[in-house]
Structures are given as structure tokens and as C-alpha cells.
C-alpha atoms as a PDB file:
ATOM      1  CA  UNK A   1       8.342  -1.593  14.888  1.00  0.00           C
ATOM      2  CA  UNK A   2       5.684   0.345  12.957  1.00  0.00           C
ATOM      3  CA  UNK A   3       3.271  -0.635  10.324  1.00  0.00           C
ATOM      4  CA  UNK A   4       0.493   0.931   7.882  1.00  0.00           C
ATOM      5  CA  UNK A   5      -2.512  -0.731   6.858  1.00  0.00           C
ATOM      6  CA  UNK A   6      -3.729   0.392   3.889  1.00  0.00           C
ATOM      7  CA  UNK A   7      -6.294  -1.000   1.037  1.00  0.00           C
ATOM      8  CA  UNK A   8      -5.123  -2.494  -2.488  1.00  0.00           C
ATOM      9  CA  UNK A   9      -6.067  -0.244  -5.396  1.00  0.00           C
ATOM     10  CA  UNK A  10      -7.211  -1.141  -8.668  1.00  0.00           C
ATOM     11  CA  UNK A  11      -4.325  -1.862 -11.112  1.00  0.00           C
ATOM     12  CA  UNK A  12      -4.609   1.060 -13.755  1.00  0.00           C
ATOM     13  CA  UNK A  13      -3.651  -0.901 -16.404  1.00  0.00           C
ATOM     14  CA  UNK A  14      -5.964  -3.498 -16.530  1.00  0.00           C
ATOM     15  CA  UNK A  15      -9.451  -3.971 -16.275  1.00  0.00           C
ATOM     16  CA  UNK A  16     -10.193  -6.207 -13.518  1.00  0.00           C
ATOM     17  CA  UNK A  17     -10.237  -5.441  -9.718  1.00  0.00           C
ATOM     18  CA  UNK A  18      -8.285  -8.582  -8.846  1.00  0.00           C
ATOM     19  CA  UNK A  19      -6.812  -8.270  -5.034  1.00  0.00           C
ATOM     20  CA  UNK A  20      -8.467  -4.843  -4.852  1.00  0.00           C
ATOM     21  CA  UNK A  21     -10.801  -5.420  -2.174  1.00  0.00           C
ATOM     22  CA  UNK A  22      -7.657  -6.916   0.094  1.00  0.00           C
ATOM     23  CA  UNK A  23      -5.964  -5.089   3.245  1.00  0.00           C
ATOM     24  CA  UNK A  24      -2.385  -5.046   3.273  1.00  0.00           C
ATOM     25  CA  UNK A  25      -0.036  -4.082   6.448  1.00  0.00           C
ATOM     26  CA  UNK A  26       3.606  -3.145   5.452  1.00  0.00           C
ATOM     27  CA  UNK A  27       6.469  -2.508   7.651  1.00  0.00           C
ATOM     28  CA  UNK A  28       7.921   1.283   8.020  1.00  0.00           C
ATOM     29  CA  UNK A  29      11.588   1.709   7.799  1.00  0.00           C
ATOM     30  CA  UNK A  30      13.018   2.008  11.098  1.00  0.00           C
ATOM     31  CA  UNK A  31      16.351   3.883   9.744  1.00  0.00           C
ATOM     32  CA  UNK A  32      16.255   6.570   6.660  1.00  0.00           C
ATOM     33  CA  UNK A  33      17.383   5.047   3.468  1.00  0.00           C
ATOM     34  CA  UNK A  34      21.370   6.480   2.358  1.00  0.00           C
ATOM     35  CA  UNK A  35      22.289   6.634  -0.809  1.00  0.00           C
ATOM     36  CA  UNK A  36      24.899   4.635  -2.128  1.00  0.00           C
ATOM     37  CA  UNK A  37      28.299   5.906  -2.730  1.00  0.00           C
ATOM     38  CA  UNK A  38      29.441   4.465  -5.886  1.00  0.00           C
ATOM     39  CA  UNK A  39      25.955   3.591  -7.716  1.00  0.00           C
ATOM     40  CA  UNK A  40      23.610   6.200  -6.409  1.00  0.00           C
ATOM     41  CA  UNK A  41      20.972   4.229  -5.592  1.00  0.00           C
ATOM     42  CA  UNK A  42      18.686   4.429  -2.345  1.00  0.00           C
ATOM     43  CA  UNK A  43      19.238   1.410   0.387  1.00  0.00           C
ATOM     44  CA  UNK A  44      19.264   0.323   3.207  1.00  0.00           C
ATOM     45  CA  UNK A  45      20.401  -2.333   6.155  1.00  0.00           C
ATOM     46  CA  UNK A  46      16.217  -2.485   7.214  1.00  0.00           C
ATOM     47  CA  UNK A  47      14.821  -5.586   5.218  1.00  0.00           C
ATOM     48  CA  UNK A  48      11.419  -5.495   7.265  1.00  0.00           C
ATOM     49  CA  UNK A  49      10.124  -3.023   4.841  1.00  0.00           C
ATOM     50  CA  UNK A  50      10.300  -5.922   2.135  1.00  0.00           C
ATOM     51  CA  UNK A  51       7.706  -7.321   4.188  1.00  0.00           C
ATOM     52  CA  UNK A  52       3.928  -7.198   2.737  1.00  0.00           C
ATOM     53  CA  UNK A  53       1.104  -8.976   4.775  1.00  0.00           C
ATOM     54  CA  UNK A  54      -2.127  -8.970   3.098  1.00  0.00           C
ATOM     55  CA  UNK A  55      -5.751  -9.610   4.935  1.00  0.00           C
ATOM     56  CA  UNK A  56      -9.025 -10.148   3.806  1.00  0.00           C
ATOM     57  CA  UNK A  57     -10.429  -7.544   5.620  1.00  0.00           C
ATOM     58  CA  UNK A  58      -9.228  -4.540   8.123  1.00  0.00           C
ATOM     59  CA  UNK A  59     -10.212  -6.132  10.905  1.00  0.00           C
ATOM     60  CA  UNK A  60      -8.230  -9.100  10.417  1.00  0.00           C
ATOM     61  CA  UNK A  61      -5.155  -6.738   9.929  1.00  0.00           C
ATOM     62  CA  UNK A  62      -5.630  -5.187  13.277  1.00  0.00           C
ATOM     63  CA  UNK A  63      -6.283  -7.810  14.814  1.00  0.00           C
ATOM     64  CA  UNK A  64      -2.420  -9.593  13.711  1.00  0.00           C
ATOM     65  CA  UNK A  65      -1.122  -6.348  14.670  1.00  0.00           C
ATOM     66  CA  UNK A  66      -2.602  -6.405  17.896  1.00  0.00           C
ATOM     67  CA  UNK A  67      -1.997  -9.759  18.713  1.00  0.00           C
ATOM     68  CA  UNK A  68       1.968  -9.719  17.495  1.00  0.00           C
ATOM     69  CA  UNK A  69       2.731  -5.643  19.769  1.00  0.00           C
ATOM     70  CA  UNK A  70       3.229  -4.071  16.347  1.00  0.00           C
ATOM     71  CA  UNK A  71       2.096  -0.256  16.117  1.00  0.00           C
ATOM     72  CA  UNK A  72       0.140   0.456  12.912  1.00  0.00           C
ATOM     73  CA  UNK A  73      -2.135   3.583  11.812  1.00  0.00           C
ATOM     74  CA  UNK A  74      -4.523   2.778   8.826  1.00  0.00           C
ATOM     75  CA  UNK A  75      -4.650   4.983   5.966  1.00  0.00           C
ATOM     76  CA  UNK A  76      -7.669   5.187   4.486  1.00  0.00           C
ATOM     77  CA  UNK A  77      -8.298   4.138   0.580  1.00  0.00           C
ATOM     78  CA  UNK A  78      -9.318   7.604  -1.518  1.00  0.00           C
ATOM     79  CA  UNK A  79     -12.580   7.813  -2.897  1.00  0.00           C
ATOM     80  CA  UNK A  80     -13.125   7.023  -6.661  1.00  0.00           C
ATOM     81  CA  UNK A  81     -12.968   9.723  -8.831  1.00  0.00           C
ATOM     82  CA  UNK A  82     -15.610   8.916 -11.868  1.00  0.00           C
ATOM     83  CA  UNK A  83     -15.127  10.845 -14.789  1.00  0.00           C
ATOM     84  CA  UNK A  84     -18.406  10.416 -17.148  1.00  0.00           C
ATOM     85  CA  UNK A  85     -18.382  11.279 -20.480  1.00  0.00           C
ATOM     86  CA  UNK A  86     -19.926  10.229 -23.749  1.00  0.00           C
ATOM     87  CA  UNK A  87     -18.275   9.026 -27.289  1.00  0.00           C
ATOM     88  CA  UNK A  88     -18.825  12.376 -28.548  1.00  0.00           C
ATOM     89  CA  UNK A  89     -16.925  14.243 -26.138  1.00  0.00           C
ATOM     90  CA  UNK A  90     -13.815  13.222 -27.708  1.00  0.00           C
ATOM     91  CA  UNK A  91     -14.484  15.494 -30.589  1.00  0.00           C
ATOM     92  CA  UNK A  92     -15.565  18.663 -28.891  1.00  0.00           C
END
């Protein structure tokens, strides 16, 4: 059983940077998904990847992952891209 850690990122459409600061270790799919026959739609039998554990901090996240045998590599959150501009760019 595999697992990524990975932080939260800021919801684009609001404001606020609720839950962003939080760690969050989800399950990998053991089997590829299959489409289904007579909808379309992606699936699978695997419901581990339903499975979202979230941690204050990275450390804590290892450390369940360590403690419970369950192989994880951490992706790492991307850098903020800041794009300043003044009022009176918008009518350049």
C-alpha cells in the first residue's frame, strides 16, 4: 500500500487560506482505474484511494506512515507565483 503526502493549497476561489497550512496523506490506487462499459465513466474496485488523512504538520504524517508500514514519498508544495501589478495596468 502506497501513499503521497502532499500540502493543502489555497482554494482559488476564495480569499482565505483556511486548511492551507495542513499535510494531507492519500492512498495510491493499487489497480488502474477501467472504464465502464455502459456509462463511460472511470472506476474502480480500490476504495482506499477515497481515503484522505490530514496532519498538522509533515512530520506528523510520516510519522503515521511509519508507524502503520505504509510506503509514502512527499511531494513538495510549488512555490507561489506573485504577480504584482498596479490599478493602472489594466488599461495599458
Amino acid at each position: 500500500m502506497a501513499a503521497r503526502i502532499f500540502q493543502r493549497s489555497k482554494n482559488a476561489l476564495q480569499s482565505g487560506r483556511a486548511r492551507a497550512q495542513e499535510w494531507v496523506l492519500q492512498f495510491e490506487s493499487a489497480s488502474p482505474r477501467q472504464a465502464d462499459p455502459l456509462t463511460g465513466w472511470a472506476g474502480g474496485a480500490d476504495t482506499q484511494t477515497q481515503v484522505k488523512l490530514s496532519f498538522k504538520s509533515l512530520d506528523e504524517a510520516k510519522a503515521y506512515a511509519d508507524r502503520n508500514g505504509i510506503d509514502y514519498h512527499v511531494v513538495p508544495a510549488a512555490a507561489p507565483v506573485l504577480k504584482i501589478q498596479s490599478y493602472a495596468d489594466n488599461f495599458r
